[in-house]
Protein backbone atom coordinates (compact mmCIF):
# COMPACT_ATOMS: atom_id res chain seq x y z
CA UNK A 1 168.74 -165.57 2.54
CA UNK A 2 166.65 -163.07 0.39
CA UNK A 3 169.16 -159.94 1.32
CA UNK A 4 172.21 -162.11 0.22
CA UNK A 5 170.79 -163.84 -2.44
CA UNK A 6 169.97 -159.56 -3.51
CA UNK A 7 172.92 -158.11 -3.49
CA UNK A 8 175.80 -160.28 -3.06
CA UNK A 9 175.06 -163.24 -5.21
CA UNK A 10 173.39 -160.70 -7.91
CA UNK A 11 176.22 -160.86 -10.10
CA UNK A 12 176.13 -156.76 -9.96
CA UNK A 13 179.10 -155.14 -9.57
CA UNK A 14 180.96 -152.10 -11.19
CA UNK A 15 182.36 -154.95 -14.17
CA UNK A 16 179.17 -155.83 -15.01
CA UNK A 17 177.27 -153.36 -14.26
CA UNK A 18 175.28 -153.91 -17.61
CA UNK A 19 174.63 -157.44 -17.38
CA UNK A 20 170.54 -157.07 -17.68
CA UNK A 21 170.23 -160.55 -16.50
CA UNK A 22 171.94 -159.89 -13.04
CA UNK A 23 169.75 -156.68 -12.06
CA UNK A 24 166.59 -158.43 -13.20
CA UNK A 25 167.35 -161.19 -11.11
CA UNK A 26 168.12 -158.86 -7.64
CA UNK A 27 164.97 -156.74 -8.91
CA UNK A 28 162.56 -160.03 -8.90
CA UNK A 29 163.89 -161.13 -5.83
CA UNK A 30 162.60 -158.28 -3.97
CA UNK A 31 159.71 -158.33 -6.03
CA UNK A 32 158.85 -161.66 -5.56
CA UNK A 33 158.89 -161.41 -2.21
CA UNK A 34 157.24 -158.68 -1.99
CA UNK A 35 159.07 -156.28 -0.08
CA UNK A 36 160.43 -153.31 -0.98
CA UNK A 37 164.03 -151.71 -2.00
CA UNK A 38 164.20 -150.01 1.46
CA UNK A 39 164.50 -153.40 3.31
CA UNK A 40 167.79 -153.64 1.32
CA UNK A 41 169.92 -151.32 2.05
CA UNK A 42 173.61 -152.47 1.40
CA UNK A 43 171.70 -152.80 -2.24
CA UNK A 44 170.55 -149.74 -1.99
CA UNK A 45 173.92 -148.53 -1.29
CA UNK A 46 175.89 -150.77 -4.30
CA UNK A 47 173.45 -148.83 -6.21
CA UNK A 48 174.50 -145.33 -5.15
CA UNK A 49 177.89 -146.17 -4.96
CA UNK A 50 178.11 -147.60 -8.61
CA UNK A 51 176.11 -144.61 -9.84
CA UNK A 52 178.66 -142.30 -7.86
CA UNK A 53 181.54 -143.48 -9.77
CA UNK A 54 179.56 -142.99 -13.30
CA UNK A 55 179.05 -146.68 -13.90
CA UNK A 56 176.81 -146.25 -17.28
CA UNK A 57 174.13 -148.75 -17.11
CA UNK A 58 170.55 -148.12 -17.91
CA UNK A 59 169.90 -150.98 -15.61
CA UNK A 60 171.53 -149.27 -12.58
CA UNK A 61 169.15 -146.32 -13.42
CA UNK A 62 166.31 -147.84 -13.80
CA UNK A 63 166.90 -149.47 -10.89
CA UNK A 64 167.76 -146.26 -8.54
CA UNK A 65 164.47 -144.46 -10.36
CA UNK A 66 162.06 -147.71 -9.07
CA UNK A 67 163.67 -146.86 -5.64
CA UNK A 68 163.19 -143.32 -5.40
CA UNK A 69 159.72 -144.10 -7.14
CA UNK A 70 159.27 -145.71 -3.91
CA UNK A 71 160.47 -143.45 -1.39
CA UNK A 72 158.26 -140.87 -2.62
CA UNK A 73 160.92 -138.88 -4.53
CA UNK A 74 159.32 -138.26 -7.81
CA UNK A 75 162.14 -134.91 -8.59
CA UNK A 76 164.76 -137.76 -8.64
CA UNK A 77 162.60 -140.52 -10.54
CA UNK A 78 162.20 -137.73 -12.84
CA UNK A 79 165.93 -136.59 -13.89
CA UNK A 80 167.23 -140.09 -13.71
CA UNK A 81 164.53 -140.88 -16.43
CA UNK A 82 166.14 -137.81 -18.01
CA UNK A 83 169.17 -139.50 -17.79
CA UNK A 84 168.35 -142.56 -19.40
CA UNK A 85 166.39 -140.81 -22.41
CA UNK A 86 170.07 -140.35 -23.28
CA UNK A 87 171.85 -143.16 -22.33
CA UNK A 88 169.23 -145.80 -23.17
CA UNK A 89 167.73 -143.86 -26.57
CA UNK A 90 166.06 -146.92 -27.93
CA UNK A 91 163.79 -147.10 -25.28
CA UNK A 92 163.53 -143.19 -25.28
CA UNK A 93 159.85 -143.24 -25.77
CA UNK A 94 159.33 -146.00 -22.88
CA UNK A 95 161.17 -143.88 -20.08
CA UNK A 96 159.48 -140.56 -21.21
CA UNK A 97 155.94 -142.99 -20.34
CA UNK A 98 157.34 -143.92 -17.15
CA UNK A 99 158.29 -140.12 -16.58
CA UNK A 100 154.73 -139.09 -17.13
CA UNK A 101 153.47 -141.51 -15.13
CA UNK A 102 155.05 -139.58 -12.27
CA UNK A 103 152.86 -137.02 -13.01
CA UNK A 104 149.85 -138.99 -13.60
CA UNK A 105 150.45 -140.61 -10.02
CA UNK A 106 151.38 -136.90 -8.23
């Protein structure tokens, strides 16, 4: 139910690929259940996909960055963060933080 309920009844797809509400939702899901991006993989790979065809959501970044946060690939975290310092400049300030935290946590 909780890998459905994820990805296929997110809402997320390439049309709304900036609807906040739907990535929050699949994002809390996994959190709430405490398990871990990983254990989703057709997610993982809507993600990947939707980033491969230059969807332009902060979301979808933010998103990929928490994953590769938790695979252990900082490098990535890091220029996706770059990334969204330009596409996402109001919260410029917030993903520089969450850059550095990378550090912090290396």
């Amino acid at each position: 139910v909780v890998s459905t309920q994820s990805t296929g009844s997110s809402g997320i797809n390439a049309e709304y690929g900036n609807n906040e509400s739907s990535w929050n939702y699949a994002r809390g899901i996994i959190k709430k259940n405490k398990m871990k991006y990983s254990d989703f993989a057709s997610f993982k790979e809507l993600c990947v996909g939707m980033n491969e065809s230059h969807i332009p959501s902060p979301f979808l970044l933010s998103t990929l960055a928490d994953m590769n946060v938790e695979e252990g690939n900082n490098t990535a975290a890091s220029n996706i963060f770059e990334q969204l310092k330009d596409l996402d400049s109001i919260r410029e300030k917030y993903w520089t933080f969450k850059q550095n935290q990378l550090l912090v946590g290396s």
